[in-house]
Protein backbone atom coordinates (compact mmCIF):
# COMPACT_ATOMS: atom_id res chain seq x y z
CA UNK A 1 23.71 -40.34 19.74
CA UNK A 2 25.40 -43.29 21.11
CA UNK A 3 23.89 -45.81 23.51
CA UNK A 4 25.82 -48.46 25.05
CA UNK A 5 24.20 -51.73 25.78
CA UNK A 6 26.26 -54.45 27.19
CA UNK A 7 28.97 -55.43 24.54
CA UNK A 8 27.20 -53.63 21.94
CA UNK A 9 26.97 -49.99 20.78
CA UNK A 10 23.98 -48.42 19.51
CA UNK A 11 23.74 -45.39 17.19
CA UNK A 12 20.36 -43.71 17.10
CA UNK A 13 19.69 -40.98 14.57
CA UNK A 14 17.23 -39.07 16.86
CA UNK A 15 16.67 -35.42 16.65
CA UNK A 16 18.25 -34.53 13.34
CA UNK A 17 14.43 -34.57 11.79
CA UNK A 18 13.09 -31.90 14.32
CA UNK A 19 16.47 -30.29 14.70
CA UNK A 20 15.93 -29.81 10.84
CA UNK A 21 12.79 -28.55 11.25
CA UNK A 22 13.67 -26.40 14.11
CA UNK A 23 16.23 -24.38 11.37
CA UNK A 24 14.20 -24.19 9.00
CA UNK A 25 11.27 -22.91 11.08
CA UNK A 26 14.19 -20.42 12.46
CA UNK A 27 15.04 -19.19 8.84
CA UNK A 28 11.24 -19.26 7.49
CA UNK A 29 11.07 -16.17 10.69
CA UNK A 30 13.70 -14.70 9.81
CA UNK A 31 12.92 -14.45 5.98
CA UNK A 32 9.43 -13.09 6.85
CA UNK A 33 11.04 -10.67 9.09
CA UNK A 34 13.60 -9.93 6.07
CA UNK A 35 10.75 -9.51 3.42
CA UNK A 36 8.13 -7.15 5.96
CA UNK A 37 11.10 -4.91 6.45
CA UNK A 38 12.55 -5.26 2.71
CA UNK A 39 8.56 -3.79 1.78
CA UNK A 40 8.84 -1.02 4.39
CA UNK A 41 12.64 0.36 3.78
CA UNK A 42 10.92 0.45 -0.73
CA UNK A 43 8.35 2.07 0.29
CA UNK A 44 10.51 4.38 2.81
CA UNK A 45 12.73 5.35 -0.02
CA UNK A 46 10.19 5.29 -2.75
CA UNK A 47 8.41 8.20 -0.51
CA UNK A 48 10.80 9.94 0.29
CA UNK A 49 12.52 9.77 -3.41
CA UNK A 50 16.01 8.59 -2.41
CA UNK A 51 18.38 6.73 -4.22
CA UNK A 52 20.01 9.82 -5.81
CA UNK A 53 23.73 9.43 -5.93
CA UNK A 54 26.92 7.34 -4.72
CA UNK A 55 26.49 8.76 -1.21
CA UNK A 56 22.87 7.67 -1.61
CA UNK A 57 23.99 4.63 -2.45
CA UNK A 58 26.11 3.82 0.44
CA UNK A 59 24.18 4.81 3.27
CA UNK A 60 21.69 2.79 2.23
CA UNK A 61 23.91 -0.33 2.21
CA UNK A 62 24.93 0.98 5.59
CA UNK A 63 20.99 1.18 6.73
CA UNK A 64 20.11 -2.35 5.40
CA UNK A 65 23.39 -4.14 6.84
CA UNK A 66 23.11 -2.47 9.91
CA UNK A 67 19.45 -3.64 10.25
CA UNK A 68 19.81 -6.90 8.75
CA UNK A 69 22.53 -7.39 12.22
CA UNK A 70 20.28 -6.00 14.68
CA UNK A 71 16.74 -7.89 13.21
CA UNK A 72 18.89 -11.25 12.47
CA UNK A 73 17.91 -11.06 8.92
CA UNK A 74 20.25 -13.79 7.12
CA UNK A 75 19.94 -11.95 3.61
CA UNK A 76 17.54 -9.74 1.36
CA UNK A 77 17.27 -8.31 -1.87
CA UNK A 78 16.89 -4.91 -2.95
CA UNK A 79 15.60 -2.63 -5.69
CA UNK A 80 15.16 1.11 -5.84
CA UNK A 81 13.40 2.24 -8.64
CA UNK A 82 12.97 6.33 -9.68
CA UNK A 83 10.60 7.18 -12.61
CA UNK A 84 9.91 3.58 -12.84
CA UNK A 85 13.45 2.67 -13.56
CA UNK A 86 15.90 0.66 -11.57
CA UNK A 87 18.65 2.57 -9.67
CA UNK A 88 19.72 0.13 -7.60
CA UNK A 89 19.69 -4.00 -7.89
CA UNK A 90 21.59 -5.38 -4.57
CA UNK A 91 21.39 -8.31 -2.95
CA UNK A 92 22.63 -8.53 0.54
CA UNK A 93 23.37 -11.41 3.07
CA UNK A 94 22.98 -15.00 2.04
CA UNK A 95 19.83 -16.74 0.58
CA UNK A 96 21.18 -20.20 2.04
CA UNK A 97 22.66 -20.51 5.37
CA UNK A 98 23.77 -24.21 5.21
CA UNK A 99 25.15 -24.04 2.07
CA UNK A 100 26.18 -20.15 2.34
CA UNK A 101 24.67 -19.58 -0.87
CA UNK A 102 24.60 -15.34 -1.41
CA UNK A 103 21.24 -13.21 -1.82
CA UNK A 104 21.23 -11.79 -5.39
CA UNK A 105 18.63 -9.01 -6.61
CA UNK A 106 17.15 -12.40 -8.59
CA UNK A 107 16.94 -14.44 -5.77
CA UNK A 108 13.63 -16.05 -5.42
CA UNK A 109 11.95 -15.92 -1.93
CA UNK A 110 9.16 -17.90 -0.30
CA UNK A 111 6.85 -15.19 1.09
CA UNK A 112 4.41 -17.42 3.11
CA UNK A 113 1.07 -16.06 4.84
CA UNK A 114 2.71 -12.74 3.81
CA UNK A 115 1.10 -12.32 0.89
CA UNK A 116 -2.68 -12.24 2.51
CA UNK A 117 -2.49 -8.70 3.71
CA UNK A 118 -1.37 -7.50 0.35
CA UNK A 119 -4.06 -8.98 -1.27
CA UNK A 120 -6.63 -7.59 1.28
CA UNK A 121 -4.95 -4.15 0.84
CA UNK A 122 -5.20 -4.49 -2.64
CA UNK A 123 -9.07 -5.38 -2.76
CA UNK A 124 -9.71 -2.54 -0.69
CA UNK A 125 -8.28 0.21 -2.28
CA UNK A 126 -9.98 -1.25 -5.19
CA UNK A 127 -13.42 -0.94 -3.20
CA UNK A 128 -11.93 2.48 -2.39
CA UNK A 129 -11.67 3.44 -6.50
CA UNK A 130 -15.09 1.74 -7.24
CA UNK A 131 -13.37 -1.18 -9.59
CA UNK A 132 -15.16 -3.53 -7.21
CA UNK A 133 -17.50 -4.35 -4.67
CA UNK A 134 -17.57 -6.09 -1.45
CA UNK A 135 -21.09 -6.78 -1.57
CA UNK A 136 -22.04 -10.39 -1.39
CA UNK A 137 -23.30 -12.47 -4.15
């Protein structure tokens, strides 16, 4: 931003701190959104035992592009596993948006608050088997 004052011009370096912050509170969403739907489309397929063949294959690519455009998910990674085994490794979209770094099925991924409800799921169907109590000490 320029400011003029008299004879003498100004340049202020306001807003690029919270306009930062602003994008990357924008792509933190949108990664959360990515990862809640990346765990519902496994479990989908895992369920329903998909992943069998090219034509598989592609309409899942199909699915997850045409869902990453309509949730605004920047990028994702994928993995389909049958008998424990991968069948498919894909990583789709961009893991970066400044730098336009692409999403490959190694990318690492900050999962946030996400992580709570797993864990609470987790403890309870371990109450569920009897492995543990909820009792208090």
């Amino acid at each position: 931003m320029m400011l003029l004052g008299g004879n003498r011009r100004i340049r202020l370096a306001v807003g690029s701190s919270a306009q930062d912050e602003l994008h990357q509170e924008r792509r933190d969403r949108a990664q959360k959104r990515g990862i809640v739907w990346l765990i519902c489309l496994c479990l989908t397929l895992a369920v329903s035992g998909a992943a069998a063949g090219q034509a598989r294959a592609d309409e899942i690519d199909e699915y997850v592009m045409e869902q990453m455009r309509r949730q605004h998910i920047p990028g994702l990674s994928l993995a389909v596993l049958k008998d424990g085994k991968p069948v498919k490794l894909k990583g789709y979209g961009v893991a970066n948006l400044e730098l336009n770094v692409p999403t490959t099925p190694e990318t690492v991924y900050k999962i946030g608050s996400l992580s709570k409800q797993f864990i609470a799921a987790g403890i309870m169907l371990l109450n569920k088997e009897g492995r543990i109590g909820l009792g208090a000490c």
